[in-house]
Protein backbone atom coordinates (compact mmCIF):
# COMPACT_ATOMS: atom_id res chain seq x y z
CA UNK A 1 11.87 -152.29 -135.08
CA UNK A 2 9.99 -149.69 -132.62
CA UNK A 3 10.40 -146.34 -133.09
CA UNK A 4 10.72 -143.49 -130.62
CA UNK A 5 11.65 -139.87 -130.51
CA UNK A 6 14.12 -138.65 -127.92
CA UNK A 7 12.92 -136.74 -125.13
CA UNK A 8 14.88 -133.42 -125.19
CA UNK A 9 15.16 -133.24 -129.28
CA UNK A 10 12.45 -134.95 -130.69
CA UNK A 11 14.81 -136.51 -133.05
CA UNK A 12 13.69 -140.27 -134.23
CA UNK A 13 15.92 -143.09 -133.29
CA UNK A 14 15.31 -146.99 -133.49
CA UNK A 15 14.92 -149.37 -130.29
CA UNK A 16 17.56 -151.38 -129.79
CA UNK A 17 16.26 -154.85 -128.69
CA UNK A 18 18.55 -157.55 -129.47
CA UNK A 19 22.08 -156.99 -128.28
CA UNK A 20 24.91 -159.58 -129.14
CA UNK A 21 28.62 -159.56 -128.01
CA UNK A 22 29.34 -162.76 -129.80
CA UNK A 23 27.75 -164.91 -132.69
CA UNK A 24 26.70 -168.46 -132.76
CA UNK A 25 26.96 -170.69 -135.94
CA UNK A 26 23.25 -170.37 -136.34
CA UNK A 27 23.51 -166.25 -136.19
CA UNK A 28 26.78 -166.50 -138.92
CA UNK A 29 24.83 -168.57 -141.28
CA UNK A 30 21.96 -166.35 -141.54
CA UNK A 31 24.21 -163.38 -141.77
CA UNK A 32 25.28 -164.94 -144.82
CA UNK A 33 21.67 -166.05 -145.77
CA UNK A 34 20.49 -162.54 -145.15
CA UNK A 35 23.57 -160.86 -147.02
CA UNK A 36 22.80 -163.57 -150.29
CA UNK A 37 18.95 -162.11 -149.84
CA UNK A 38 20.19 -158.69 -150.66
CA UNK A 39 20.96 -156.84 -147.19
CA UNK A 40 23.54 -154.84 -147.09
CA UNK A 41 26.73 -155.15 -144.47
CA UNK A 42 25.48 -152.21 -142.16
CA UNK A 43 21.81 -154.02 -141.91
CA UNK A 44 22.90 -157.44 -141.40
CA UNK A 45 25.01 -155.68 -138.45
CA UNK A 46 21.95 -153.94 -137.16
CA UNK A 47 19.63 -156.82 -136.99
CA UNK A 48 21.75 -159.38 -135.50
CA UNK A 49 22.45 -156.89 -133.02
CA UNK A 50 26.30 -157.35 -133.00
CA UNK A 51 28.88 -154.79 -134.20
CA UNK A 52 30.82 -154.91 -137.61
CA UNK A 53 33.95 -156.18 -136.99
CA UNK A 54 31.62 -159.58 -135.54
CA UNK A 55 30.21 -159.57 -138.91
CA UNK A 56 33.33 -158.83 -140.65
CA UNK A 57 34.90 -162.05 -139.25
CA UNK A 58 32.06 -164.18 -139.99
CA UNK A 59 31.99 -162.87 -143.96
CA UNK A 60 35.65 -163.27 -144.28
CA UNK A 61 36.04 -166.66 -142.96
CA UNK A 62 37.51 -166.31 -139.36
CA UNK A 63 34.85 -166.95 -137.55
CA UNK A 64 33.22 -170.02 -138.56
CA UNK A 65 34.25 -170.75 -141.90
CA UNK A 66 31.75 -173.52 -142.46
CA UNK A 67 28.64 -170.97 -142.33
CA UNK A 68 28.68 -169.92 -145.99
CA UNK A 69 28.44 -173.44 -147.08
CA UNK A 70 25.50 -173.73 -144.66
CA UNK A 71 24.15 -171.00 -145.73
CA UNK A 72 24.36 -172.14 -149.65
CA UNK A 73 22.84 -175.89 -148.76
CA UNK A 74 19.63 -174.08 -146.71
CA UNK A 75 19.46 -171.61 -149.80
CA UNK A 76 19.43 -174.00 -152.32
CA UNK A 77 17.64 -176.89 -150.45
C-alpha cells in the first residue's frame, strides 16, 4: 500500500487502490482465508477494498454461505 502525505497538512494517509461495491465468491472466501490467517475484521475490510457491513455479511453467512467451507478445504488442502 503507497503512502502519501496530504498536501495542505502533511499528515500520512494510505492510497486507496482497489475499490469494491460488491464481493464475488472468490473475494468472500479469502476474506475468510485471510481472517483464519490472523487479520483482523478492520484489515480484511481494508484490503478487499469493500466496506464492513460487505464483510459483515460474508462472515455471518448472508452472503455466500458456502465460502467458509471453501475457505476450510483450500486451507487444509
Amino acid at each position: 500500500m503507497a503512502i502519501y502525505e496530504h498536501p495542505m497538512t502533511g499528515v500520512k494517509l494510505n492510497d486507496i487502490s482497489v475499490k469494491r461495491k460488491q464481493l464475488t465468491l472468490d473475494e468472500a472466501i479469502t476474506a475468510h482465508i485471510l481472517r483464519q490467517q490472523g487479520e483482523t475484521f478492520t484489515d480484511v475490510v481494508q484490503r478487499l477494498g469493500t466496506n464492513a457491513n460487505r464483510v459483515g455479511e460474508v462472515f455471518r453467512g448472508d452472503a455466500f454461505p458456502e465460502a467458509a467451507m471453501l475457505a476450510l478445504k483450500k486451507l487444509t488442502s
